[in-house]
C-alpha atoms as a PDB file:
ATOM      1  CA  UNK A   1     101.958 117.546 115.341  1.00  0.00           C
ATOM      2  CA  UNK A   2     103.488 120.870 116.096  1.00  0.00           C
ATOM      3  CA  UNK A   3     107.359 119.343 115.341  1.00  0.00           C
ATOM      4  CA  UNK A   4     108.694 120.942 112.274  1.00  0.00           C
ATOM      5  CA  UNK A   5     110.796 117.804 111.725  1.00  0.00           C
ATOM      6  CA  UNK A   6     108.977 115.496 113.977  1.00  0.00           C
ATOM      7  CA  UNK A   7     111.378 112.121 115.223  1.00  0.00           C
ATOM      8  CA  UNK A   8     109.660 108.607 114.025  1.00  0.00           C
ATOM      9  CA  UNK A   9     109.187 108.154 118.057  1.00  0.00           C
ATOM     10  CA  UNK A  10     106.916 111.557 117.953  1.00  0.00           C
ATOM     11  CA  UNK A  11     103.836 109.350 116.798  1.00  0.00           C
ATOM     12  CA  UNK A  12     102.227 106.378 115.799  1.00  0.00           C
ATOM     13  CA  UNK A  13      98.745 106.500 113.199  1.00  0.00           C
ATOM     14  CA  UNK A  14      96.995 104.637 110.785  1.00  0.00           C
ATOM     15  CA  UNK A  15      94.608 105.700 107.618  1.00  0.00           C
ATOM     16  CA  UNK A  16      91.200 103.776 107.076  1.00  0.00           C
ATOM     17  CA  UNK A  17      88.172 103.653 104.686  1.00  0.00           C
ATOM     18  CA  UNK A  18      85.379 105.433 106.408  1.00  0.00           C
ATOM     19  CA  UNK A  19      81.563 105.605 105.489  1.00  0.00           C
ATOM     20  CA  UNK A  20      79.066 107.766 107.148  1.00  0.00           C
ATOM     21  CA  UNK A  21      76.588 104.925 106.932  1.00  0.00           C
ATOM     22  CA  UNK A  22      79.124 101.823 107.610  1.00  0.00           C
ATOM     23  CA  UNK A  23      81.805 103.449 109.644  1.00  0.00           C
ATOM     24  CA  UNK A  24      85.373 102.073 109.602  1.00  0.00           C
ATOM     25  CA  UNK A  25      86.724  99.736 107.318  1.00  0.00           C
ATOM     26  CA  UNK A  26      89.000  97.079 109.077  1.00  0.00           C
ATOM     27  CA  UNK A  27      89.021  99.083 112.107  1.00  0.00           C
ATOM     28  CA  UNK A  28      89.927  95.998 114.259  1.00  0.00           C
ATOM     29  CA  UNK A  29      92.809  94.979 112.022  1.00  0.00           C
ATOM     30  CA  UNK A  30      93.861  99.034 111.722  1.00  0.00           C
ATOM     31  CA  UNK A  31      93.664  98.964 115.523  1.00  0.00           C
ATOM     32  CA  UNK A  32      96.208  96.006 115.973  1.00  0.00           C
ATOM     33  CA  UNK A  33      98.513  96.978 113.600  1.00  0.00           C
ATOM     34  CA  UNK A  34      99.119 100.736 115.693  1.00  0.00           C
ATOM     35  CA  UNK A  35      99.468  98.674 118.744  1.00  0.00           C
ATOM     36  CA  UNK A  36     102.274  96.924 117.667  1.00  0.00           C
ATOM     37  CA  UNK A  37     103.542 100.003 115.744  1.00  0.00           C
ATOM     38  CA  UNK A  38     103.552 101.729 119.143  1.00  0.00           C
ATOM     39  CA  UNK A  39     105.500  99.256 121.366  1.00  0.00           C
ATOM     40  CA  UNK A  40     108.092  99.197 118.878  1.00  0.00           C
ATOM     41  CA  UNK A  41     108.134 103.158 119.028  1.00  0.00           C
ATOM     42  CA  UNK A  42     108.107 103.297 122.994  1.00  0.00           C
ATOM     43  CA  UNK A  43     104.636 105.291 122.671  1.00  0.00           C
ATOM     44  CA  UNK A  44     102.562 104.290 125.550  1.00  0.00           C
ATOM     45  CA  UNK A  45      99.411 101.726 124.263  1.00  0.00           C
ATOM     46  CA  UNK A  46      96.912 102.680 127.027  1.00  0.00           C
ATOM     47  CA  UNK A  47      95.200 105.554 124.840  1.00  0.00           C
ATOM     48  CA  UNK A  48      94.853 103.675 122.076  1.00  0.00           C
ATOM     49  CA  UNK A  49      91.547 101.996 122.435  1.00  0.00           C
ATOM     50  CA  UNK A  50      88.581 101.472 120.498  1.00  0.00           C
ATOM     51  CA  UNK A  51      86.371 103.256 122.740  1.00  0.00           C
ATOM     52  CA  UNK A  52      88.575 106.521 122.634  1.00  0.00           C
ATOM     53  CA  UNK A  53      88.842 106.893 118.921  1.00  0.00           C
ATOM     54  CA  UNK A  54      85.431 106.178 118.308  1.00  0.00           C
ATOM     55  CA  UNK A  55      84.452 108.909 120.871  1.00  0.00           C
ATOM     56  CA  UNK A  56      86.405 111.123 119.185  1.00  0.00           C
ATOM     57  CA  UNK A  57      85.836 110.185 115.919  1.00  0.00           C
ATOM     58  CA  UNK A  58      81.510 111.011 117.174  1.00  0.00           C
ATOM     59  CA  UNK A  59      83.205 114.306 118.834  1.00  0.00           C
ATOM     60  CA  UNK A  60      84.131 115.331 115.110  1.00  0.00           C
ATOM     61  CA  UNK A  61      82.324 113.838 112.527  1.00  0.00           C
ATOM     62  CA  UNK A  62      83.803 113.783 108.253  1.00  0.00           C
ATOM     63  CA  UNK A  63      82.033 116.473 106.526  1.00  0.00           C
ATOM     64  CA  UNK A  64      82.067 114.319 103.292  1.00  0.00           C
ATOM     65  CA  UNK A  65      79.411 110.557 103.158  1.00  0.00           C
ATOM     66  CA  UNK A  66      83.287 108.821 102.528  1.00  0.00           C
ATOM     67  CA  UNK A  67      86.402 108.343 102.440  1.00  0.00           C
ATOM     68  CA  UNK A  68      89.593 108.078 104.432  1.00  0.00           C
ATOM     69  CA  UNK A  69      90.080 108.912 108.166  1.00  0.00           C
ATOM     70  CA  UNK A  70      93.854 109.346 110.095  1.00  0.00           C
ATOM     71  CA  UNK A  71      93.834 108.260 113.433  1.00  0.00           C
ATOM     72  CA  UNK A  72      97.036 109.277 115.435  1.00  0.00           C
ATOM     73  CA  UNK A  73      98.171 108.486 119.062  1.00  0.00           C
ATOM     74  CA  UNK A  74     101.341 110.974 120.039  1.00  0.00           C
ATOM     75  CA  UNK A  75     104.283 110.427 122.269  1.00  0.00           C
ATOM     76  CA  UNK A  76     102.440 112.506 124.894  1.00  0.00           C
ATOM     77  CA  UNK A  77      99.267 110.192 124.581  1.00  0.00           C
ATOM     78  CA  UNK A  78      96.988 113.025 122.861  1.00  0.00           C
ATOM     79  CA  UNK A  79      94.904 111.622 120.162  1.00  0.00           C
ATOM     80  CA  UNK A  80      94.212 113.147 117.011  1.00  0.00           C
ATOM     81  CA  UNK A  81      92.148 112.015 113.410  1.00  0.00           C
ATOM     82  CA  UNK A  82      91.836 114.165 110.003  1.00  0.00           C
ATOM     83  CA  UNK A  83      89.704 112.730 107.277  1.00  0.00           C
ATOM     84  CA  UNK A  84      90.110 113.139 103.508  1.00  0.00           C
ATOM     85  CA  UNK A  85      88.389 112.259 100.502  1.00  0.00           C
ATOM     86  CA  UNK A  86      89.300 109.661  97.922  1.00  0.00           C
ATOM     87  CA  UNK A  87      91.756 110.747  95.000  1.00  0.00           C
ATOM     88  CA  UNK A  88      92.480 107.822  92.716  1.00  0.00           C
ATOM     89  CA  UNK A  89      91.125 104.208  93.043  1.00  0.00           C
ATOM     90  CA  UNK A  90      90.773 101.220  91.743  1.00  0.00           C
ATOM     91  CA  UNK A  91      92.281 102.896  88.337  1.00  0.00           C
ATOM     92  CA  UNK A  92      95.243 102.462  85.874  1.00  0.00           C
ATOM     93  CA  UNK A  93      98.419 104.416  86.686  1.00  0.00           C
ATOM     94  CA  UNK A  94     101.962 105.608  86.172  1.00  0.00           C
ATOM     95  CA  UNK A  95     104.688 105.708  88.964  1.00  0.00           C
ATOM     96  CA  UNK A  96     107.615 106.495  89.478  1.00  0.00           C
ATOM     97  CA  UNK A  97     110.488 105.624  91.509  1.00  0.00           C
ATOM     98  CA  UNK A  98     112.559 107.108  94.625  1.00  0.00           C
ATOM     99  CA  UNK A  99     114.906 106.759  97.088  1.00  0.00           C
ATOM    100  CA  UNK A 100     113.395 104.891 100.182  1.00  0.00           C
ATOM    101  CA  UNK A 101     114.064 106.224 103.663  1.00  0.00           C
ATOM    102  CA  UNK A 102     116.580 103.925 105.919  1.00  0.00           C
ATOM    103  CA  UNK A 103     115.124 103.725 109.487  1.00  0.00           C
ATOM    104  CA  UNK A 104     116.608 101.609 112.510  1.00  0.00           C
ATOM    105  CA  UNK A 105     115.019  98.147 112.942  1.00  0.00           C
ATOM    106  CA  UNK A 106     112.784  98.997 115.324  1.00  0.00           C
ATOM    107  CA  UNK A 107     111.470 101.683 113.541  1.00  0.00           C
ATOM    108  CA  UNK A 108     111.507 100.199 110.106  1.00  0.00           C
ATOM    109  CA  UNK A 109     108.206  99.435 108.984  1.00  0.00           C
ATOM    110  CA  UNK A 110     105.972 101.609 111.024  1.00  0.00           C
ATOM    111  CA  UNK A 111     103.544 103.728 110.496  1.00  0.00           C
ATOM    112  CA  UNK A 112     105.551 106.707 112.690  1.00  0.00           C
ATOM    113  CA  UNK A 113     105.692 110.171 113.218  1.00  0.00           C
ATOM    114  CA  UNK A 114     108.212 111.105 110.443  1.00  0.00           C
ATOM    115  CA  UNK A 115     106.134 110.017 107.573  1.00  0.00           C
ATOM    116  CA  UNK A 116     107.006 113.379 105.563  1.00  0.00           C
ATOM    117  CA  UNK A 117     109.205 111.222 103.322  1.00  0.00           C
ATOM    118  CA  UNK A 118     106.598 109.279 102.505  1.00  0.00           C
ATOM    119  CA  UNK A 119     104.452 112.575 101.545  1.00  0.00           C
ATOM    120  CA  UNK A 120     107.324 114.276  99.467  1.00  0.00           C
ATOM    121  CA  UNK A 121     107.738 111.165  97.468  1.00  0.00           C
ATOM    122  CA  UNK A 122     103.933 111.650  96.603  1.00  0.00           C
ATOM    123  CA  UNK A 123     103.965 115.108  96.310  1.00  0.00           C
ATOM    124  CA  UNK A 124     107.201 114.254  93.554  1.00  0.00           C
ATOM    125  CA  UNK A 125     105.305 111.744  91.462  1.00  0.00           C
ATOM    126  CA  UNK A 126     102.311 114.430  90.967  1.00  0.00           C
ATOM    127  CA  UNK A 127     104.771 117.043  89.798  1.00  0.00           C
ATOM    128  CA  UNK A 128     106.354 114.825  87.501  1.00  0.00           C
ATOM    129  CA  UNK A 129     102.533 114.036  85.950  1.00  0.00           C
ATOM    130  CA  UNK A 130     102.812 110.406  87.906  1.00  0.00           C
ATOM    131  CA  UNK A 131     100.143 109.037  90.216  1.00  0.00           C
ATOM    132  CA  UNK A 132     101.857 106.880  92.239  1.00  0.00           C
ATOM    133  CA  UNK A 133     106.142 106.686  94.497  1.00  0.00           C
ATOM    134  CA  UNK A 134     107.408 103.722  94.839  1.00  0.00           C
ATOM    135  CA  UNK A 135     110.274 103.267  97.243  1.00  0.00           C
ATOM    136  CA  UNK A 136     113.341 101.684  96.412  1.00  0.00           C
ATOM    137  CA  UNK A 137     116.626 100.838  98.918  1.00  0.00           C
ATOM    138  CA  UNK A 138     119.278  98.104  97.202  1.00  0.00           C
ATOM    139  CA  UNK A 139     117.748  98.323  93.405  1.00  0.00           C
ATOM    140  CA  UNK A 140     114.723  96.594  94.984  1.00  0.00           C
ATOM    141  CA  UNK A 141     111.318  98.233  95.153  1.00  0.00           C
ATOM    142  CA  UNK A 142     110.552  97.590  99.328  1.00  0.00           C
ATOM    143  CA  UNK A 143     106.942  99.976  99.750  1.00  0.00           C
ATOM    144  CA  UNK A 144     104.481 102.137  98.054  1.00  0.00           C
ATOM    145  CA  UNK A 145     104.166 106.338  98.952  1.00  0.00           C
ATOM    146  CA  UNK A 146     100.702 104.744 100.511  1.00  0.00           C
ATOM    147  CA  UNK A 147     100.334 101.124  99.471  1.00  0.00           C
ATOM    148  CA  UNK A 148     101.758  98.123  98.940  1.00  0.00           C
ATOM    149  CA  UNK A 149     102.996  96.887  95.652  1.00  0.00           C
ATOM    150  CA  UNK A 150     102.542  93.287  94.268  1.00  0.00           C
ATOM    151  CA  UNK A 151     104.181  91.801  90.984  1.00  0.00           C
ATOM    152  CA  UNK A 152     102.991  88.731  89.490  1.00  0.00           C
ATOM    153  CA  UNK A 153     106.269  86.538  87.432  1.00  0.00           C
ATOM    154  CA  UNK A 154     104.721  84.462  84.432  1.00  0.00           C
ATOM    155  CA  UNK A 155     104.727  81.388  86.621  1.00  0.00           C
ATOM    156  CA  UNK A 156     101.316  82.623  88.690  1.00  0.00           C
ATOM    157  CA  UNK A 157     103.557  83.771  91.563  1.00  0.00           C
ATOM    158  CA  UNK A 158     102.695  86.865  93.407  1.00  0.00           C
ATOM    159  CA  UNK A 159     105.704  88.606  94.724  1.00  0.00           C
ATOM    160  CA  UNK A 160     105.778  90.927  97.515  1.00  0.00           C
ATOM    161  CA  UNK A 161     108.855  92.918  99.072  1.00  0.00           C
ATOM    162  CA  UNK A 162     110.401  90.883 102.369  1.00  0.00           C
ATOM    163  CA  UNK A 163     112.513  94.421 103.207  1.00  0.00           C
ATOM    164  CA  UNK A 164     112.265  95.384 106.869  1.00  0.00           C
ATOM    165  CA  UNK A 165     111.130  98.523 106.228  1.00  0.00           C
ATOM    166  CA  UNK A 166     108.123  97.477 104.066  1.00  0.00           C
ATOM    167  CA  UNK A 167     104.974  98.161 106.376  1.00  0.00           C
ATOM    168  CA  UNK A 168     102.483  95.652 106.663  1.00  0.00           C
ATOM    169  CA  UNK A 169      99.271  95.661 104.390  1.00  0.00           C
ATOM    170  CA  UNK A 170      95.774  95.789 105.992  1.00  0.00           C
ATOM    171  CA  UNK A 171      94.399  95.539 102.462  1.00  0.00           C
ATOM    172  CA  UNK A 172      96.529  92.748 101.611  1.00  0.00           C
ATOM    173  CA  UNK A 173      96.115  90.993 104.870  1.00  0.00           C
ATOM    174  CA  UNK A 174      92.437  91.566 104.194  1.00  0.00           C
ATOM    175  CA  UNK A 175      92.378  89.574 100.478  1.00  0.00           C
ATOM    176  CA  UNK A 176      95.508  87.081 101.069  1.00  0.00           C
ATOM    177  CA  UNK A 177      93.147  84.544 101.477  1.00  0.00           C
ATOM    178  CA  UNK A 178      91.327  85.005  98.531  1.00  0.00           C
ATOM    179  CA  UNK A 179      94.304  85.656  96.129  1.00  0.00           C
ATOM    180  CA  UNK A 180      95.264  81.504  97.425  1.00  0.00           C
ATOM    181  CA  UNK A 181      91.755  80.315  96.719  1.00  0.00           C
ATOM    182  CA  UNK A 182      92.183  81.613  93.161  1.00  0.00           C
ATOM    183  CA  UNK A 183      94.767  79.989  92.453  1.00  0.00           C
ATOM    184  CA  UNK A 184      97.515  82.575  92.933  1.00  0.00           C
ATOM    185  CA  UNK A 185     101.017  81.585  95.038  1.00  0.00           C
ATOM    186  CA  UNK A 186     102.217  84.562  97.016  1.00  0.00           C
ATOM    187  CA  UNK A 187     105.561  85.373  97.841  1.00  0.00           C
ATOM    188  CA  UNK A 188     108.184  87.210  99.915  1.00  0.00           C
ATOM    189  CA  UNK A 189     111.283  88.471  98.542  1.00  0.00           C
ATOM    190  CA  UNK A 190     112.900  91.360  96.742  1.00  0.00           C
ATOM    191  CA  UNK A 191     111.062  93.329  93.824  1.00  0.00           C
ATOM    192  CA  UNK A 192     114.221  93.828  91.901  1.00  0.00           C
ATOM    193  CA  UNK A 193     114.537  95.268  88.429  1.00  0.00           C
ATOM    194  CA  UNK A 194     114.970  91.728  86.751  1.00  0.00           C
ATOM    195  CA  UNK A 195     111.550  90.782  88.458  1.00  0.00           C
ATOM    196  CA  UNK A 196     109.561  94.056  87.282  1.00  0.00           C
ATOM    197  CA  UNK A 197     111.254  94.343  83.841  1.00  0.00           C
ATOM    198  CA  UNK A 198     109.635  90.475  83.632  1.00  0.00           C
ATOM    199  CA  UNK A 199     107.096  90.459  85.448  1.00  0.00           C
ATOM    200  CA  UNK A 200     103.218  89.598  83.523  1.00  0.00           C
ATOM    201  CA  UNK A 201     101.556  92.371  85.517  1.00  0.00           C
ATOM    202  CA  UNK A 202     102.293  95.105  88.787  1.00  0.00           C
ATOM    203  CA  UNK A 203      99.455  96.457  90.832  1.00  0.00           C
ATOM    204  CA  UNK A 204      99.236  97.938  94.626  1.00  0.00           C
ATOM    205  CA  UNK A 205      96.954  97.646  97.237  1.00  0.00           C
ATOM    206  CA  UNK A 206      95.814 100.005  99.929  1.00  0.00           C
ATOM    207  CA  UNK A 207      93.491 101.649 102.253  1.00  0.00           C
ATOM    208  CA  UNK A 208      93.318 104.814  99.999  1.00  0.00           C
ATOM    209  CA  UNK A 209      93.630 103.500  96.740  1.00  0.00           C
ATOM    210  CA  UNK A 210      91.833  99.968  96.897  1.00  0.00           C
ATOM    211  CA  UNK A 211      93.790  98.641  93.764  1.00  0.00           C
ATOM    212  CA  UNK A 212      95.885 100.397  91.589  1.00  0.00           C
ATOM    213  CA  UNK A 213      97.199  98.780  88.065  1.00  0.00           C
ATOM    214  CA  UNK A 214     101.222  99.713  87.257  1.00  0.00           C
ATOM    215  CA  UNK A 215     101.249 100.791  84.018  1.00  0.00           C
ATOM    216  CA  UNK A 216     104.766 102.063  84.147  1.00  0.00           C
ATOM    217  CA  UNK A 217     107.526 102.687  86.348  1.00  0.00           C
ATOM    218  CA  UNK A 218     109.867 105.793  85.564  1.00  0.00           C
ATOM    219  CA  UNK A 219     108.144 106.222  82.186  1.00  0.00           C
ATOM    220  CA  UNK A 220     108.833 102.254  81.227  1.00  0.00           C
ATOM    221  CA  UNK A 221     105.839 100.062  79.965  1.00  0.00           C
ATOM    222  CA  UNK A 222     105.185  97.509  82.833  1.00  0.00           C
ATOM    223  CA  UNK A 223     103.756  94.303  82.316  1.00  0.00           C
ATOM    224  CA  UNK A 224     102.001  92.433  78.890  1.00  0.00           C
ATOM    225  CA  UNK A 225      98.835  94.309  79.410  1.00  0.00           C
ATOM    226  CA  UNK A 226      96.801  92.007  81.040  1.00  0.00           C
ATOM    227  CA  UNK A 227      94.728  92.958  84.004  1.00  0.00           C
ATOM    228  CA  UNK A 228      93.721  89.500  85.649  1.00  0.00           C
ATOM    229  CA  UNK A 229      95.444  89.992  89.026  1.00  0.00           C
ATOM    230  CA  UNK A 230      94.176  93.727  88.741  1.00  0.00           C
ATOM    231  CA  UNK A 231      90.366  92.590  87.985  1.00  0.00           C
ATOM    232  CA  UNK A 232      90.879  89.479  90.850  1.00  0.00           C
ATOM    233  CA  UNK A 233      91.906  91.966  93.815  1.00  0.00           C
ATOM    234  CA  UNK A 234      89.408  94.447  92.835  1.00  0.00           C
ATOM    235  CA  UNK A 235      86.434  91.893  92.838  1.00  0.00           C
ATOM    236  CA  UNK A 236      87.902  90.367  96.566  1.00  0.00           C
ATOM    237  CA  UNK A 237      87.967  94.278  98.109  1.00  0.00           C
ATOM    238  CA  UNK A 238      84.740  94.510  96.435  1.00  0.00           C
ATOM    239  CA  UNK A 239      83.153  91.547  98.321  1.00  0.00           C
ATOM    240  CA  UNK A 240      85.092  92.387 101.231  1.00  0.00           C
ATOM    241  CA  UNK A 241      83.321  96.134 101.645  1.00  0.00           C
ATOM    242  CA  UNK A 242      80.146  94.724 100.922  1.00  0.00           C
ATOM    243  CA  UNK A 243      80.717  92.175 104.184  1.00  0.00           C
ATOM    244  CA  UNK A 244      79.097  94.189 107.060  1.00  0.00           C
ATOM    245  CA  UNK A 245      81.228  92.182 109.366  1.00  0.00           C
ATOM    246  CA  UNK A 246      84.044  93.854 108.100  1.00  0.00           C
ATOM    247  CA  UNK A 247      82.575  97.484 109.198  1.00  0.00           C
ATOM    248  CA  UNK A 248      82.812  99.231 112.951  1.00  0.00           C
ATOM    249  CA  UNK A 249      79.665 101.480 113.525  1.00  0.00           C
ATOM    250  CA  UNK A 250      80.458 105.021 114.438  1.00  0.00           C
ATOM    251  CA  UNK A 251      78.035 107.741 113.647  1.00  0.00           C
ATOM    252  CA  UNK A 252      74.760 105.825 112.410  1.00  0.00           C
ATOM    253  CA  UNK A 253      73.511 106.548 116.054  1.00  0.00           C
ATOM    254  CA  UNK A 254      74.754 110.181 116.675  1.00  0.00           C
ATOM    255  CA  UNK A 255      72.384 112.642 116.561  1.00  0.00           C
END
């Protein structure tokens, strides 16, 4: 986008796994998710179609095997993607903590064209040696700087944020499921500090960053150093990336 400050109604966009071989990750699921990110922005749905991203993702193919690809729909209906390469995953880490954003309800929660909050407050946790932002409005933790955060209490519970302006999870859409079927209860409701000061362990999810273990928040030791929720939701992306189903061909047939 040309906007120096671009409005939240400028654009709508989501960031996948790609793989030169495989394609998109979750494209489907990525692809819904905009949809409904774009109706609530007033940004007309027509170009946003699988068949004109993927021709434009063939019209300019990721000079690296993998990693992740932007796809972005703007008020005007012009499409646009950027790819990047992995920086952390699947790894320990340190965060930190900052000041979410407050958008309107209808723009609350979507992946929209003002998003440089989002950047700064990763671009802050890096300067201050940190890995990961995590956003916090009413002493509550409500979103990761580009995933989503999950705490588990020493009852088994898995608590995620309810806030409005918490954006949806493909990942954790993706491995819900799974996280049930081991024997896990998740959760909606507020991440305050009570919860994190107590909780057994903290980890996030994400397109980008597959699963990240909290360490500590704001220089404070999180968790009592176990990693079985950690070790769980890696193994479930794991079998998940290894299900072909889950993958939409792209450039396997482009010259």
């Amino acid at each position: 986008m040309s906007e120096v400050n671009p409005s939240p109604r400028s654009s709508v966009f989501t960031t996948m796994r790609f793989s030169q071989e495989r394609g998109l990750f979750l494209f489907d699921h990525h692809l819904a998710r905009m949809l409904d990110h774009a109706a609530k922005l007033r940004i007309d749905e027509s170009n946003i179609k699988r068949e004109s991203f993927v021709e434009l993702l063939q019209m300019n193919p990721p000079q690296i095997s993998q990693g992740l690809v932007r796809i972005e729909c703007s008020k005007d209906s012009e499409l646009n993607v950027a790819y990047r390469p992995f920086t952390i995953e699947n790894e320990a880490i340190d965060a930190i903590t900052v000041p979410s954003p407050v958008w309107p309800p209808r723009v609350a929660g979507t992946k929209h064209g003002a998003w440089g909050a989002y950047i700064e407050a990763r671009n802050d946790a890096e300067q201050r040696g940190a890995d990961l932002a995590l956003m916090v409005h009413d002493y509550s933790i409500v979103d990761g700087d580009r995933c989503t955060p999950l705490v588990l209490d020493e009852d088994g519970v898995v608590w995620v944020s309810h806030a409005n302006s918490s954006v949806s999870s493909i990942t954790l859409k993706a491995i819900h499921d799974s996280i049930l079927e081991a024997g896990f209860h998740l959760q909606q409701g507020n991440l305050n500090e009570r919860l994190v000061a107590r909780c057994v362990e903290a980890v996030a999810v994400g397109s980008g960053v597959g699963v990240l273990k909290i360490d500590s928040i704001d220089n404070e030791p999180i968790g009592d150093g176990s990693t079985r929720l950690f070790d769980m939701c890696v193994n479930i992306l794991d079998d998940n990336y290894n299900n072909p189903d889950n993958w939409e061909e792209v450039w396997s047939h482009v010259a």
